[in-house]
PDB file of N, CA and C in Angstrom:
ATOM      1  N   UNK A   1     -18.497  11.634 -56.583  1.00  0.00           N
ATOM      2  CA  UNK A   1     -17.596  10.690 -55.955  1.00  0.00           C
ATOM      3  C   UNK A   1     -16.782   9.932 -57.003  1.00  0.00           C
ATOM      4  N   UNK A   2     -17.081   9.933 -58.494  1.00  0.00           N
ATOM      5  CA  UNK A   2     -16.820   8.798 -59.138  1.00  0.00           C
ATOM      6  C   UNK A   2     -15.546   9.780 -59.697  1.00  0.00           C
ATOM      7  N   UNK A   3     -15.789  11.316 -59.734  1.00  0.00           N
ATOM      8  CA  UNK A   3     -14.706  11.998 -60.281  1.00  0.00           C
ATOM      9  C   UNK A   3     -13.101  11.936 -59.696  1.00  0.00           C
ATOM     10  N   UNK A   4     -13.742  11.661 -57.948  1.00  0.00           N
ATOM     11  CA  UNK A   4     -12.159  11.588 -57.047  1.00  0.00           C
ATOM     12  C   UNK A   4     -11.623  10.078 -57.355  1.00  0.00           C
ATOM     13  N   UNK A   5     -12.362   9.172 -57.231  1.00  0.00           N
ATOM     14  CA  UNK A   5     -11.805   7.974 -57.757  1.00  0.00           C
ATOM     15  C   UNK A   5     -11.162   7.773 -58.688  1.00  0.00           C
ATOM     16  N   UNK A   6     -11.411   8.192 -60.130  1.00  0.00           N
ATOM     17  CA  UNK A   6     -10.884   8.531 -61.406  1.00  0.00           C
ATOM     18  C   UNK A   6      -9.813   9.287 -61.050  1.00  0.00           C
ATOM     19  N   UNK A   7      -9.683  10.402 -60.537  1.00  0.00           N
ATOM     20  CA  UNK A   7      -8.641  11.589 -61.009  1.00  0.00           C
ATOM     21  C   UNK A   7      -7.693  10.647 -59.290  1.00  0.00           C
ATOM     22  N   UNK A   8      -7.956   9.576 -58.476  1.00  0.00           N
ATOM     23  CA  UNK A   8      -7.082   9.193 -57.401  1.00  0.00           C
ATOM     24  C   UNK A   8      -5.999   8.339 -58.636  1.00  0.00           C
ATOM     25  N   UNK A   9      -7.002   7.435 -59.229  1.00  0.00           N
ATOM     26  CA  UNK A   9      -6.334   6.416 -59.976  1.00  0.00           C
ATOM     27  C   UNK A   9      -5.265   7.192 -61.142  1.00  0.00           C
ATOM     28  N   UNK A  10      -5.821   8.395 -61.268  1.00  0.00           N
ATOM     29  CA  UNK A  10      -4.597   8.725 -62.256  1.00  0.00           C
ATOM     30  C   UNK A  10      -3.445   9.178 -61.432  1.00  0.00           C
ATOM     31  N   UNK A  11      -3.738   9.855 -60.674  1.00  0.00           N
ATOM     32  CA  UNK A  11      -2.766  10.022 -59.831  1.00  0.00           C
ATOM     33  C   UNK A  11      -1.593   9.289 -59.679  1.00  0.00           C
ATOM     34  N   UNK A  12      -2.573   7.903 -59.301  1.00  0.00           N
ATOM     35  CA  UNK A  12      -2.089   6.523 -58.557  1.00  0.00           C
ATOM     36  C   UNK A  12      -0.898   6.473 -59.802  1.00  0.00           C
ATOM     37  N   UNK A  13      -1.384   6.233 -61.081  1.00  0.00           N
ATOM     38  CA  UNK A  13      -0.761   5.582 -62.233  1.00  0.00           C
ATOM     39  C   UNK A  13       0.306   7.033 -62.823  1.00  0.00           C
ATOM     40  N   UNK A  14      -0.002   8.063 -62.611  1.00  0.00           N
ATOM     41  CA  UNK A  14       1.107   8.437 -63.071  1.00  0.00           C
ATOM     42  C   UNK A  14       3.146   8.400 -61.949  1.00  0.00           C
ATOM     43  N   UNK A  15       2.066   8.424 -60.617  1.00  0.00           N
ATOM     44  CA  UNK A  15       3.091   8.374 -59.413  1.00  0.00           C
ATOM     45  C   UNK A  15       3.507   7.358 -59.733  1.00  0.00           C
ATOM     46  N   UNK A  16       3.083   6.138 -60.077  1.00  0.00           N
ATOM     47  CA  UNK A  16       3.798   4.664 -60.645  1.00  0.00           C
ATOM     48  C   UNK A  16       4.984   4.883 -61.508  1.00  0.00           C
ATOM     49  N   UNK A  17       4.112   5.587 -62.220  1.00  0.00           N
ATOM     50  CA  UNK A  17       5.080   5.947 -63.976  1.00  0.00           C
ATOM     51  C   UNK A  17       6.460   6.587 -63.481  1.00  0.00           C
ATOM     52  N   UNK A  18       6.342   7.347 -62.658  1.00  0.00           N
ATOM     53  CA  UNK A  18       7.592   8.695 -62.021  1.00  0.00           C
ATOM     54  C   UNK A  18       8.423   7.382 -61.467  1.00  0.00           C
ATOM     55  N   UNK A  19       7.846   6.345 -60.477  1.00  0.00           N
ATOM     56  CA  UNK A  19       8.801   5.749 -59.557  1.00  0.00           C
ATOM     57  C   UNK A  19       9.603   4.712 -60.551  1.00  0.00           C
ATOM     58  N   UNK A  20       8.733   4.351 -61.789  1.00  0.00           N
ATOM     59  CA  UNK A  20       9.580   3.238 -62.618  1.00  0.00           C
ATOM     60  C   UNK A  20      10.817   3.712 -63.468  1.00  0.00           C
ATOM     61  N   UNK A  21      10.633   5.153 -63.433  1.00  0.00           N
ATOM     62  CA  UNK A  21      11.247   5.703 -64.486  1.00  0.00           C
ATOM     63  C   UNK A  21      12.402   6.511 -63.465  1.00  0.00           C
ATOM     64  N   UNK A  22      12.100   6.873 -62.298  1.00  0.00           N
ATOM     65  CA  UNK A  22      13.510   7.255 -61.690  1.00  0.00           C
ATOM     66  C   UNK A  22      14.002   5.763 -61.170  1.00  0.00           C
ATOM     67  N   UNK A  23      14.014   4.703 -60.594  1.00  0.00           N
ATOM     68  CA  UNK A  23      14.261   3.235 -61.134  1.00  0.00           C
ATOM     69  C   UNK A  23      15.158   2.665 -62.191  1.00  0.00           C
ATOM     70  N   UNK A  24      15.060   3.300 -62.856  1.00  0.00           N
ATOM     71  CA  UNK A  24      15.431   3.236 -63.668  1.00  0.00           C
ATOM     72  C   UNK A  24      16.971   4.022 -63.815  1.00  0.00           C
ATOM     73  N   UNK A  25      16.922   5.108 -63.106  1.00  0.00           N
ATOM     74  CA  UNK A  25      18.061   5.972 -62.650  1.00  0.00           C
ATOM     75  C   UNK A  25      19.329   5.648 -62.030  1.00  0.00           C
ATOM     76  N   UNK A  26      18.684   4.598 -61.049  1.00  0.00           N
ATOM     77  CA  UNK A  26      19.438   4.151 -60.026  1.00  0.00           C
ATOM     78  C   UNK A  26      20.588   3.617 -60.455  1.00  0.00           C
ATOM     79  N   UNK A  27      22.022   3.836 -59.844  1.00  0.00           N
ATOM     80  CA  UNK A  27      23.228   2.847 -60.045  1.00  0.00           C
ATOM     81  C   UNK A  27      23.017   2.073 -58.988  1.00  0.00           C
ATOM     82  N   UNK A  28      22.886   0.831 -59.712  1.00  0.00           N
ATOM     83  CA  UNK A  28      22.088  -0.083 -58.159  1.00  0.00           C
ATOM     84  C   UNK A  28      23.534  -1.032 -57.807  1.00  0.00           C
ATOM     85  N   UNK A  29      23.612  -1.272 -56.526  1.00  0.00           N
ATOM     86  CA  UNK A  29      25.495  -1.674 -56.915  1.00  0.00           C
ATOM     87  C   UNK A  29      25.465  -2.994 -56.891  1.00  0.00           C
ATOM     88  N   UNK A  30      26.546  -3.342 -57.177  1.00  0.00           N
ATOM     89  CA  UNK A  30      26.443  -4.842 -57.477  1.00  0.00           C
ATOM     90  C   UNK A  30      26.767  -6.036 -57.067  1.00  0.00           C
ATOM     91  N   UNK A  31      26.963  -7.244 -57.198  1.00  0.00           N
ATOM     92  CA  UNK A  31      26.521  -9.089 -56.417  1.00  0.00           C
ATOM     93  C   UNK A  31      27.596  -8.561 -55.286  1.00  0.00           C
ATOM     94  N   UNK A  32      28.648  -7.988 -55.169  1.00  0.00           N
ATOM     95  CA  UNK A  32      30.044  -8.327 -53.990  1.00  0.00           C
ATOM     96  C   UNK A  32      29.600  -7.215 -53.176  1.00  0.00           C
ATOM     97  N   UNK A  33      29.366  -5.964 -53.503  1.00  0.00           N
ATOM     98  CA  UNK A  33      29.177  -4.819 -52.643  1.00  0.00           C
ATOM     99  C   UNK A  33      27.904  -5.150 -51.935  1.00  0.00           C
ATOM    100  N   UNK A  34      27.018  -5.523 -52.660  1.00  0.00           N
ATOM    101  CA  UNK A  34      25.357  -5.931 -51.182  1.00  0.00           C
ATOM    102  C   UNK A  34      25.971  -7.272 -50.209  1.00  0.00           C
ATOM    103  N   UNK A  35      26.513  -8.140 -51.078  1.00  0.00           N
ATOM    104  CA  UNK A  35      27.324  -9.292 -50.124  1.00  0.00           C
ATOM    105  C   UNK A  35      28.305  -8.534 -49.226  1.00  0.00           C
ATOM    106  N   UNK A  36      29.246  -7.989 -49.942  1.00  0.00           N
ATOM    107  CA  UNK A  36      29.740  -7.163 -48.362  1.00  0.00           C
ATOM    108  C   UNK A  36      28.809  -6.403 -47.459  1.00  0.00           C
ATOM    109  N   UNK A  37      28.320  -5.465 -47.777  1.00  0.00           N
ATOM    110  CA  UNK A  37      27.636  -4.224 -47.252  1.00  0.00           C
ATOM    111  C   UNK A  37      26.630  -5.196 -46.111  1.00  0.00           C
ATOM    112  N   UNK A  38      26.196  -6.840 -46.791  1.00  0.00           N
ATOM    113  CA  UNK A  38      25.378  -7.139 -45.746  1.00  0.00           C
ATOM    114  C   UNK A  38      26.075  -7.812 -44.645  1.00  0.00           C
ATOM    115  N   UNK A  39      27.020  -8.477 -44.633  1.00  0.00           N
ATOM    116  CA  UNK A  39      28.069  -8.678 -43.851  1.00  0.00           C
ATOM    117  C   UNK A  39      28.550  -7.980 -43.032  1.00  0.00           C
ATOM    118  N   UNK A  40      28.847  -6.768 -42.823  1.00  0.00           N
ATOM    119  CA  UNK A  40      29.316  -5.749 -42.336  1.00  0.00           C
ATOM    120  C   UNK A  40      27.953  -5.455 -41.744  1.00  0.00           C
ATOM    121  N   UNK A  41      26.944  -5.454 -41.800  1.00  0.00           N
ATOM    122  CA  UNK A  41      25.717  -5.274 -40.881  1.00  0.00           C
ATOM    123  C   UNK A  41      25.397  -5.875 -40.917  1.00  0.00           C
ATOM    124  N   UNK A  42      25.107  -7.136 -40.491  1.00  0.00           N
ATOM    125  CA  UNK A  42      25.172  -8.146 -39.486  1.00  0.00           C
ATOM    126  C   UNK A  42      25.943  -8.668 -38.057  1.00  0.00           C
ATOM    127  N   UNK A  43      27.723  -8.541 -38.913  1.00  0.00           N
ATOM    128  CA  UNK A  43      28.469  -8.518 -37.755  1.00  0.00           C
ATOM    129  C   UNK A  43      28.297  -6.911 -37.044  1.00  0.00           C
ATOM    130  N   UNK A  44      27.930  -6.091 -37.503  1.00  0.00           N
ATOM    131  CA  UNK A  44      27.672  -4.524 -36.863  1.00  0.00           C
ATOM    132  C   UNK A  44      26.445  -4.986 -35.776  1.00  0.00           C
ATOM    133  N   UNK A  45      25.424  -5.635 -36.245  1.00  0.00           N
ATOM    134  CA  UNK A  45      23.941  -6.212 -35.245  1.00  0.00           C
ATOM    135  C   UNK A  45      24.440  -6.692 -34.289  1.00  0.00           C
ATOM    136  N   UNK A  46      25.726  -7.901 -34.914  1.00  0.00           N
ATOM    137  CA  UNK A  46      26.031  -8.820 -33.684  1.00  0.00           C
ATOM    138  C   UNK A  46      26.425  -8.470 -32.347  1.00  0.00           C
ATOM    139  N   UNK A  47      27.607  -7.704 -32.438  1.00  0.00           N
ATOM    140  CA  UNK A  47      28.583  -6.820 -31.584  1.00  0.00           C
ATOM    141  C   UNK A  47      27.405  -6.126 -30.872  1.00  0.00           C
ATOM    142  N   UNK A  48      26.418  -5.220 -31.179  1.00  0.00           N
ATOM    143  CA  UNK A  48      25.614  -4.617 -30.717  1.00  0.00           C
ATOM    144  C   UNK A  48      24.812  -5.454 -29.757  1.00  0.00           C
ATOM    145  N   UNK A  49      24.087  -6.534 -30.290  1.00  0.00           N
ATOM    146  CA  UNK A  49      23.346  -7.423 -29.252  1.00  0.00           C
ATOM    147  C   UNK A  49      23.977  -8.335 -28.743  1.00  0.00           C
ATOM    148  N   UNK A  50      25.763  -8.092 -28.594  1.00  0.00           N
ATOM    149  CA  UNK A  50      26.176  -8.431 -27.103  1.00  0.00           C
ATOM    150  C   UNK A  50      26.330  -7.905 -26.711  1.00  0.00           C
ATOM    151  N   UNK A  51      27.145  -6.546 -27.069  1.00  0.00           N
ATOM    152  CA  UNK A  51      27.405  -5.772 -25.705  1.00  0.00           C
ATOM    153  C   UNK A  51      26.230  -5.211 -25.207  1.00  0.00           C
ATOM    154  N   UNK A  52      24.707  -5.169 -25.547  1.00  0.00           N
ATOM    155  CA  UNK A  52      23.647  -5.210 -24.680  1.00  0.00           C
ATOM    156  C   UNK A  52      23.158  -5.938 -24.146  1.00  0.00           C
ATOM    157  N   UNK A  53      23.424  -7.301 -24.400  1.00  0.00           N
ATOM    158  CA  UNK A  53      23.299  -8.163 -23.174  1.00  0.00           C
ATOM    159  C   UNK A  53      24.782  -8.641 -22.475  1.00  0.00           C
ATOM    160  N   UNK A  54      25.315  -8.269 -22.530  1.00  0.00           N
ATOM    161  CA  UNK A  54      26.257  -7.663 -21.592  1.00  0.00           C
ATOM    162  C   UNK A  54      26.066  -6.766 -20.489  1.00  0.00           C
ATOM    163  N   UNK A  55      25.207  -5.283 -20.908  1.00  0.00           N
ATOM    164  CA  UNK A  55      25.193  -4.584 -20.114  1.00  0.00           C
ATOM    165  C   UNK A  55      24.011  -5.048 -19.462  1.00  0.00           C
ATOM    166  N   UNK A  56      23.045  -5.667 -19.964  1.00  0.00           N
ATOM    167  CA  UNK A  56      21.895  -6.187 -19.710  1.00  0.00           C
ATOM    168  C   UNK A  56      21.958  -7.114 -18.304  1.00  0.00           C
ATOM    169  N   UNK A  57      23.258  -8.048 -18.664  1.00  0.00           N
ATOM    170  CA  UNK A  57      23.482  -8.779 -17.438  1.00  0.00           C
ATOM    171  C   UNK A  57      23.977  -8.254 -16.192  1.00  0.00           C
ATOM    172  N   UNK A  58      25.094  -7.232 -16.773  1.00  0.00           N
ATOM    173  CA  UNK A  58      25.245  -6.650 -15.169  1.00  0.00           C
ATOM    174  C   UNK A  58      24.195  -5.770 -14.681  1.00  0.00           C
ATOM    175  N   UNK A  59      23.755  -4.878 -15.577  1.00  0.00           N
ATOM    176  CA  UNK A  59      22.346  -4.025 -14.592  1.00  0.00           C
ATOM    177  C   UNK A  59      21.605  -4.885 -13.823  1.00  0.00           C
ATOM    178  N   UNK A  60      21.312  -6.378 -14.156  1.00  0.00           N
ATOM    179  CA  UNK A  60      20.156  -7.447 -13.462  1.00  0.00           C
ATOM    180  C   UNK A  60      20.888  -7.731 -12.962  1.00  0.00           C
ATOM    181  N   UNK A  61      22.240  -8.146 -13.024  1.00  0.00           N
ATOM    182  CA  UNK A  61      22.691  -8.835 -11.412  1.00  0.00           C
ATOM    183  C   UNK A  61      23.422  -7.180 -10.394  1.00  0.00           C
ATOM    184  N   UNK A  62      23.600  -6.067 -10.822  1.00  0.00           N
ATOM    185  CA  UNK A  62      23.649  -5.143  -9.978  1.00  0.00           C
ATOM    186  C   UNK A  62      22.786  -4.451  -9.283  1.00  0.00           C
ATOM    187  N   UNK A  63      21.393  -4.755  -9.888  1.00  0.00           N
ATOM    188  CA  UNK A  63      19.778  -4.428  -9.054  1.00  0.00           C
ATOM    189  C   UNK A  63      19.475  -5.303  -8.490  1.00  0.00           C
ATOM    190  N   UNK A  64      19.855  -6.837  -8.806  1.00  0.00           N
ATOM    191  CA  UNK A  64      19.863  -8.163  -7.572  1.00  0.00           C
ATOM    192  C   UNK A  64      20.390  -7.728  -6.765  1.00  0.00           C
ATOM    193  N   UNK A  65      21.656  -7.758  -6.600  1.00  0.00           N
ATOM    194  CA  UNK A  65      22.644  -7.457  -5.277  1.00  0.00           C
ATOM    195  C   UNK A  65      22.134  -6.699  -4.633  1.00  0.00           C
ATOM    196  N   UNK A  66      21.734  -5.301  -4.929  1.00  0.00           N
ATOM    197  CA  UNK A  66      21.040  -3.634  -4.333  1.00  0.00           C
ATOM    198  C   UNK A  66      20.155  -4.317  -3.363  1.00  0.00           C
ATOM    199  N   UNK A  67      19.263  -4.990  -4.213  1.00  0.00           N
ATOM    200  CA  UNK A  67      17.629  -5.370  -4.074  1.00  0.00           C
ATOM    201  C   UNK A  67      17.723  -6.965  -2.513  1.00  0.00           C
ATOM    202  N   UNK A  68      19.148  -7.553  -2.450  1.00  0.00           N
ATOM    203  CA  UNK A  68      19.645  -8.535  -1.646  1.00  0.00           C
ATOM    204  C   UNK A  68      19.792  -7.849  -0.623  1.00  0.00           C
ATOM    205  N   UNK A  69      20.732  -6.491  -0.530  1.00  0.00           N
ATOM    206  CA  UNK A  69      20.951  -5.864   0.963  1.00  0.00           C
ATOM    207  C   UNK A  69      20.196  -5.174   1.311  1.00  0.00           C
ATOM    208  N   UNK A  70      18.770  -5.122   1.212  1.00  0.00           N
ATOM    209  CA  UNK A  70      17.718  -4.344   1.542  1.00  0.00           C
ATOM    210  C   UNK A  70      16.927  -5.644   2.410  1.00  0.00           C
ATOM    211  N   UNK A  71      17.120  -6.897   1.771  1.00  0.00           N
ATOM    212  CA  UNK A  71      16.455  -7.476   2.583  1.00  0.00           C
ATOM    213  C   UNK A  71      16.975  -8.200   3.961  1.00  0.00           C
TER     214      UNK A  71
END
């Protein structure tokens, strides 16, 4: 048992080593492009969770009404 533990942890530590070192790769972009990029998804979220509660509101008041002339 003590052999899988050992040979997990190397594992563990070399998969570390691979992720710091492609990390390292990355063109990570920079202060204006994540400030835009997050801007632009946010107002992208926004628009989205109205026009679903938008549609949200008429399906509930168009299954009210349905659900009114039945009774």
């Amino acid at each position: 048992m003590a052999v899988n533990v050992m040979d997990w942890w190397s594992q563990a530590r070399s998969f570390l080593a691979d992720v710091q070192t492609e990390a390292k790769r990355v063109t990570w972009p920079g202060w204006k492009q994540t400030v835009t990029q997050t801007v632009v998804a946010l107002v992208f979220v926004s628009f989205i969770a109205i026009y679903l509660g938008i549609v949200d509101l008429a399906l509930t008041r168009s299954i009210d009404y349905f659900l009114s002339l039945l009774n």
